[in-house]
Protein backbone atom coordinates (compact mmCIF):
# COMPACT_ATOMS: atom_id res chain seq x y z
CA UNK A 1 -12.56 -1.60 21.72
CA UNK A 2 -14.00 1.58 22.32
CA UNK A 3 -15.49 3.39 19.30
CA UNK A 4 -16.68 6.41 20.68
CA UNK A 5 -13.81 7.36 22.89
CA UNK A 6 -11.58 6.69 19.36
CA UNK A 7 -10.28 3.58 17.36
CA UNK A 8 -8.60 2.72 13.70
CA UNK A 9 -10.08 0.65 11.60
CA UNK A 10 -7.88 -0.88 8.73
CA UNK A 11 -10.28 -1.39 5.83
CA UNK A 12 -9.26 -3.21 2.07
CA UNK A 13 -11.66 -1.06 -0.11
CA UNK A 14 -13.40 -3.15 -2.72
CA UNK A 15 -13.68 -1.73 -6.33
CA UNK A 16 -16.11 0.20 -7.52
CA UNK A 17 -16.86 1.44 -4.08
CA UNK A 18 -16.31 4.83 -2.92
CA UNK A 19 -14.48 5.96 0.42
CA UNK A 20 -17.34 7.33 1.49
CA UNK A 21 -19.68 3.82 0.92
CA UNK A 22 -17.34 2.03 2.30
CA UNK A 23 -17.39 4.68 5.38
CA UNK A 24 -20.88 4.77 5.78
CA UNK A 25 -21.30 1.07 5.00
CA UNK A 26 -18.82 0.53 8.70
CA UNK A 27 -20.06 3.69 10.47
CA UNK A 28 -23.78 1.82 9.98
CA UNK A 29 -22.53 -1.84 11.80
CA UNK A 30 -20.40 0.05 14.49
CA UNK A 31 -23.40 2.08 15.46
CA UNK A 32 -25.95 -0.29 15.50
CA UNK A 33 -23.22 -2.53 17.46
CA UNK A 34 -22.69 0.37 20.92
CA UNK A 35 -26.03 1.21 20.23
CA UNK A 36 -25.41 4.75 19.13
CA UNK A 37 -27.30 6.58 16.71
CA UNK A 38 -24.40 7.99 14.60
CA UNK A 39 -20.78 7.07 15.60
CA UNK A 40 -18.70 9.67 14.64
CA UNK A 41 -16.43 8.46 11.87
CA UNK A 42 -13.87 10.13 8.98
CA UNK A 43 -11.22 8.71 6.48
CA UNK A 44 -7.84 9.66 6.15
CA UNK A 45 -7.09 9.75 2.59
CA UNK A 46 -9.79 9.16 -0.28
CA UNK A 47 -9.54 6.43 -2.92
CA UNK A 48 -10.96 6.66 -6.26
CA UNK A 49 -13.87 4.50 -6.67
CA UNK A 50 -11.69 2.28 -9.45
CA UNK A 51 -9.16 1.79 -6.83
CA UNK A 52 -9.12 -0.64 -4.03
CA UNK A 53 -6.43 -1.05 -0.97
CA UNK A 54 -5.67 0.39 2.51
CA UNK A 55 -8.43 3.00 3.66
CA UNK A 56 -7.79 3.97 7.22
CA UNK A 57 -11.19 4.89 9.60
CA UNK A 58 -10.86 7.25 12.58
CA UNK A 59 -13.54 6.77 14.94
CA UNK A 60 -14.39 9.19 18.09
CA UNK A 61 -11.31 11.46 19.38
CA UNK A 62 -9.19 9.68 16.43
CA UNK A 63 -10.89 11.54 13.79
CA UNK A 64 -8.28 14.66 15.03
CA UNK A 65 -5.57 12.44 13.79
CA UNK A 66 -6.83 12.33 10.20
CA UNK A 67 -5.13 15.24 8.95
CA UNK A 68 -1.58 13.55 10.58
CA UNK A 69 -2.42 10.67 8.79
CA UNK A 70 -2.83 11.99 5.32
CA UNK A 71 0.67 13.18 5.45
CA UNK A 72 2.01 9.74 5.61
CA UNK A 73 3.53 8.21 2.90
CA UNK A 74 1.93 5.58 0.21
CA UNK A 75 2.22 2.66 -2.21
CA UNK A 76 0.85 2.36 -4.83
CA UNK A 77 0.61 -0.65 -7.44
CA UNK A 78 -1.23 0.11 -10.58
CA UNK A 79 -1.21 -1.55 -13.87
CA UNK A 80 -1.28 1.36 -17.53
CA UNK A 81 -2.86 0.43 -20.77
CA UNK A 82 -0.34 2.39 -23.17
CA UNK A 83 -1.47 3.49 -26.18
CA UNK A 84 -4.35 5.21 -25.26
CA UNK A 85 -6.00 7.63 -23.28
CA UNK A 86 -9.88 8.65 -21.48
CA UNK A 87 -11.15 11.46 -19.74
CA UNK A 88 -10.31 10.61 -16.22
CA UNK A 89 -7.35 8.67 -16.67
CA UNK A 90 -8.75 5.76 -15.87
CA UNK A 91 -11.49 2.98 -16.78
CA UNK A 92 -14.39 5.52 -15.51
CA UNK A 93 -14.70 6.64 -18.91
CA UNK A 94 -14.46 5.09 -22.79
CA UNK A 95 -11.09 5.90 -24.85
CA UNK A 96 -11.19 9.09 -26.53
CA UNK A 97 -7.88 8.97 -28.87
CA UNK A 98 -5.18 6.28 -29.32
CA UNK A 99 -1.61 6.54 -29.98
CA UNK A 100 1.26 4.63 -31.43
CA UNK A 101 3.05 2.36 -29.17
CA UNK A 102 5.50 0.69 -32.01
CA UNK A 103 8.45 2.93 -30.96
CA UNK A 104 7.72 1.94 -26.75
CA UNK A 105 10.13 -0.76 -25.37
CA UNK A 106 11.40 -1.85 -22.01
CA UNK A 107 14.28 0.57 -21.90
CA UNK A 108 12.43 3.42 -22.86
CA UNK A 109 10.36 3.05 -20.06
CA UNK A 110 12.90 2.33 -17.59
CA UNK A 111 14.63 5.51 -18.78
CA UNK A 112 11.37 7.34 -18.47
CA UNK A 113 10.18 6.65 -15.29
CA UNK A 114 13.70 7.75 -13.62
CA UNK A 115 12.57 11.28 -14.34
CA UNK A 116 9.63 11.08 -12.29
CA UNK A 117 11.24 9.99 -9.21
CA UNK A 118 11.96 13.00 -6.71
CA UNK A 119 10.02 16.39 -6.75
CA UNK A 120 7.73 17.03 -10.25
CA UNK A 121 4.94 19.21 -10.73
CA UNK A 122 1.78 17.20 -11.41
CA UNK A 123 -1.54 18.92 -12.65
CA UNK A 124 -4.42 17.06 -11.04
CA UNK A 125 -7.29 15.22 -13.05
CA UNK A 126 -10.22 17.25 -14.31
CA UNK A 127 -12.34 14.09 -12.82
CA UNK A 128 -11.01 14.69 -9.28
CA UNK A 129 -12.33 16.00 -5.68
CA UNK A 130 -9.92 19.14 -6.13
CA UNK A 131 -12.08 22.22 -5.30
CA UNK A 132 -12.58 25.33 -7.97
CA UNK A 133 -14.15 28.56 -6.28
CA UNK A 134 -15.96 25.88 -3.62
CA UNK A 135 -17.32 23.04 -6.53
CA UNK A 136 -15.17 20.32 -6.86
CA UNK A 137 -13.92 19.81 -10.07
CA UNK A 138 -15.43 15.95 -11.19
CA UNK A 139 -19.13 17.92 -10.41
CA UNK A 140 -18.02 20.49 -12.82
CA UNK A 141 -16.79 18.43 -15.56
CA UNK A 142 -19.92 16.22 -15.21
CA UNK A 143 -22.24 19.00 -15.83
CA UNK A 144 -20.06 19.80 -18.96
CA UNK A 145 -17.91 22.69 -17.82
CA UNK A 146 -14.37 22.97 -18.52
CA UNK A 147 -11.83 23.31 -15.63
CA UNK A 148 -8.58 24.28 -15.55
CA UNK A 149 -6.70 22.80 -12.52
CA UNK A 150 -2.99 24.36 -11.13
CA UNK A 151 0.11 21.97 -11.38
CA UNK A 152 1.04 21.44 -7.71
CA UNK A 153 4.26 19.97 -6.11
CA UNK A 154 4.37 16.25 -5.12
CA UNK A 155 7.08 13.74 -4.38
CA UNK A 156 7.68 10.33 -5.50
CA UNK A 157 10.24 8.61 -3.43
CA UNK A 158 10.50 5.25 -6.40
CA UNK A 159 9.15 4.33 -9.30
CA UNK A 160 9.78 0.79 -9.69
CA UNK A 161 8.71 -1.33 -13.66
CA UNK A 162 7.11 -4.34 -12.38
CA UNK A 163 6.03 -6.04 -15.09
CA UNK A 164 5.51 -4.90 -19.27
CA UNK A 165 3.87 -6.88 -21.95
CA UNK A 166 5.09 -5.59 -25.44
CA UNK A 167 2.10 -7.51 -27.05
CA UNK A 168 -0.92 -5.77 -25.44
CA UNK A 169 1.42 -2.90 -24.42
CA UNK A 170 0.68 -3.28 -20.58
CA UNK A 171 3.27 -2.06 -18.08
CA UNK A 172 2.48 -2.51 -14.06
CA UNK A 173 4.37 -0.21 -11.69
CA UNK A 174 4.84 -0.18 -7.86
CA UNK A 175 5.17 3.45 -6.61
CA UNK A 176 5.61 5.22 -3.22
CA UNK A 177 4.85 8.95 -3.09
CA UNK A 178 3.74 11.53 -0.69
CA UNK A 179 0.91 13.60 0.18
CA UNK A 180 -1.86 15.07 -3.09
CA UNK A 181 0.01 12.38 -5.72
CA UNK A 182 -2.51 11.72 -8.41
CA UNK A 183 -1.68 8.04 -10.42
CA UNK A 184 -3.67 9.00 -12.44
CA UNK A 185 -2.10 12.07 -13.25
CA UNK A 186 0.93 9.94 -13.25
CA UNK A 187 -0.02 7.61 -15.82
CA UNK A 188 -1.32 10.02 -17.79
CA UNK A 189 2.18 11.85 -17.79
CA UNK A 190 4.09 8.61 -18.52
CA UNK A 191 1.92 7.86 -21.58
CA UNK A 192 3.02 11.31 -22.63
CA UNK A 193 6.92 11.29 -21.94
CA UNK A 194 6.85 8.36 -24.29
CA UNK A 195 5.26 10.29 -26.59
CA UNK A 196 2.14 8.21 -26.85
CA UNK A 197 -0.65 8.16 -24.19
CA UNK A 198 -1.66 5.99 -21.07
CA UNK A 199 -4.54 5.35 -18.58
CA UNK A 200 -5.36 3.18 -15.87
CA UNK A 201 -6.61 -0.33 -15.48
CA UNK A 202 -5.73 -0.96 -11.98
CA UNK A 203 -4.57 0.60 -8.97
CA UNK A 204 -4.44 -0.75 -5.69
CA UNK A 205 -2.70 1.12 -2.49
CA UNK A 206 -0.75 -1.29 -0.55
CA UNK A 207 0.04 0.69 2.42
CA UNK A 208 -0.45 4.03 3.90
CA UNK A 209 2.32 4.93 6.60
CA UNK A 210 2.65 1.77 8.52
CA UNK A 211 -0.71 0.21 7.56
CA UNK A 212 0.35 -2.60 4.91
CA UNK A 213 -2.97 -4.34 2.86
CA UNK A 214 -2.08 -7.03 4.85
CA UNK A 215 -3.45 -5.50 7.86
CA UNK A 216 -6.91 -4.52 6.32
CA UNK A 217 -10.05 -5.78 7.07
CA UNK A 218 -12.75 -6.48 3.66
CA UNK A 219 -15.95 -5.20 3.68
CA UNK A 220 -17.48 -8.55 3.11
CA UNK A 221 -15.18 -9.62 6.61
CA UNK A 222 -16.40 -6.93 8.85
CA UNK A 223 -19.23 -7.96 9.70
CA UNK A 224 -18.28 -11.08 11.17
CA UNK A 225 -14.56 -9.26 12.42
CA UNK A 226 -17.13 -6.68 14.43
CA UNK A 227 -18.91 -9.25 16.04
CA UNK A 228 -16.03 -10.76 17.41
CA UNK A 229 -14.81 -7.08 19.36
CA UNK A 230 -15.34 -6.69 23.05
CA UNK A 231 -16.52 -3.18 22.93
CA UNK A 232 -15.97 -1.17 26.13
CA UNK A 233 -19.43 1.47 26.33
């Protein structure tokens, strides 16, 4: 392999690690490995820190294909706790209201999620890396200032229900979208087209274009993956 002249690098992120940990946590090994000071390095596509699944590296001359990359589609699999609701949409933050859920069966939700299949607007988390006059938003909203965020176009190609639980009122979707989709935003929206509210417990991407989780690396495996390269200098 040749790192500086450009490679991929397929990584599973772990949760409750950013994109950019798990970035500089392989950018760190791969340098010390060629013996370079600072291998240049970018992601295509960042993952929340409560989500884990397929983060693509670009080393060297790949990091121009990042911006290709991002346009791919995704998969998603990610699990909703109906019922209630949190800041960010997800488990980043404590529940702020609760809804009912008595009315909520399997059909609704089948007949829900049909209309979020196709093009939608979606209005992006206040807790997100979305940029307002140059600050991203999740800085914003952590130093208590409001922000009002733009729906934007997306596409979800399917929406499929892959498992529900009408005793703890837990439903687990597998979706594949395009480029800018929010799941959060998405679970957030479902929660409210069934007239009660939603967040996330779990969210996992399970391929990005044609990199499946299967082909990802862990960060505990790296290491010891790294070690076994031949690396061309």
């Amino acid at each position: 392999m040749n790192f500086t002249e450009g490679e991929y690098i397929y990584i599973n992120k772990p949760y409750g690690m950013t994109s950019f940990g798990a970035l500089a946590f392989v950018r760190t090994r791969v340098s010390r490995k060629i013996g370079v000071r600072r291998v240049k390095i970018g992601h295509a596509g960042t993952l929340d820190p409560l989500a884990t699944g397929v983060l693509i590296l670009c080393t060297g001359k790949k990091t121009k294909e990042i911006e290709r990359l991002q346009l791919d589609s995704k998969e998603y699999t990610a699990t909703l706790q109906l019922g209630a609701t949190t800041p960010s949409y997800d488990m980043e933050h404590e529940v702020d209201q609760t809804y009912p859920t008595e009315h909520i069966t399997r059909e609704l939700i089948l007949d829900v999620l049909k209309d979020f299949v196709g093009d939608i607007q979606q209005v992006p988390p206040q807790y997100s890396a979305c940029k307002i006059a140059g600050d991203r938003a999740y800085d914003l909203k952590r130093k208590g200032i409001d922000v009002k965020l733009q729906a934007k176009t997306i596409h979800i190609d399917e929406i499929a229900l892959t498992a529900f639980d009408p005793a703890t009122m837990q439903l687990s979707i597998r979706v594949s979208c395009g480029k800018g989709t929010y799941i959060r935003s998405l679970a957030r929206d479902i929660g409210r087209a069934l007239n009660s509210g939603a967040y996330l417990t779990a969210l996992c991407r399970t391929r990005l274009g044609n990199v499946h989780i299967e082909d990802c690396i862990t960060i505990d495996d790296f290491p010891a993956w790294l070690e076994q390269q031949e690396i061309e200098r």
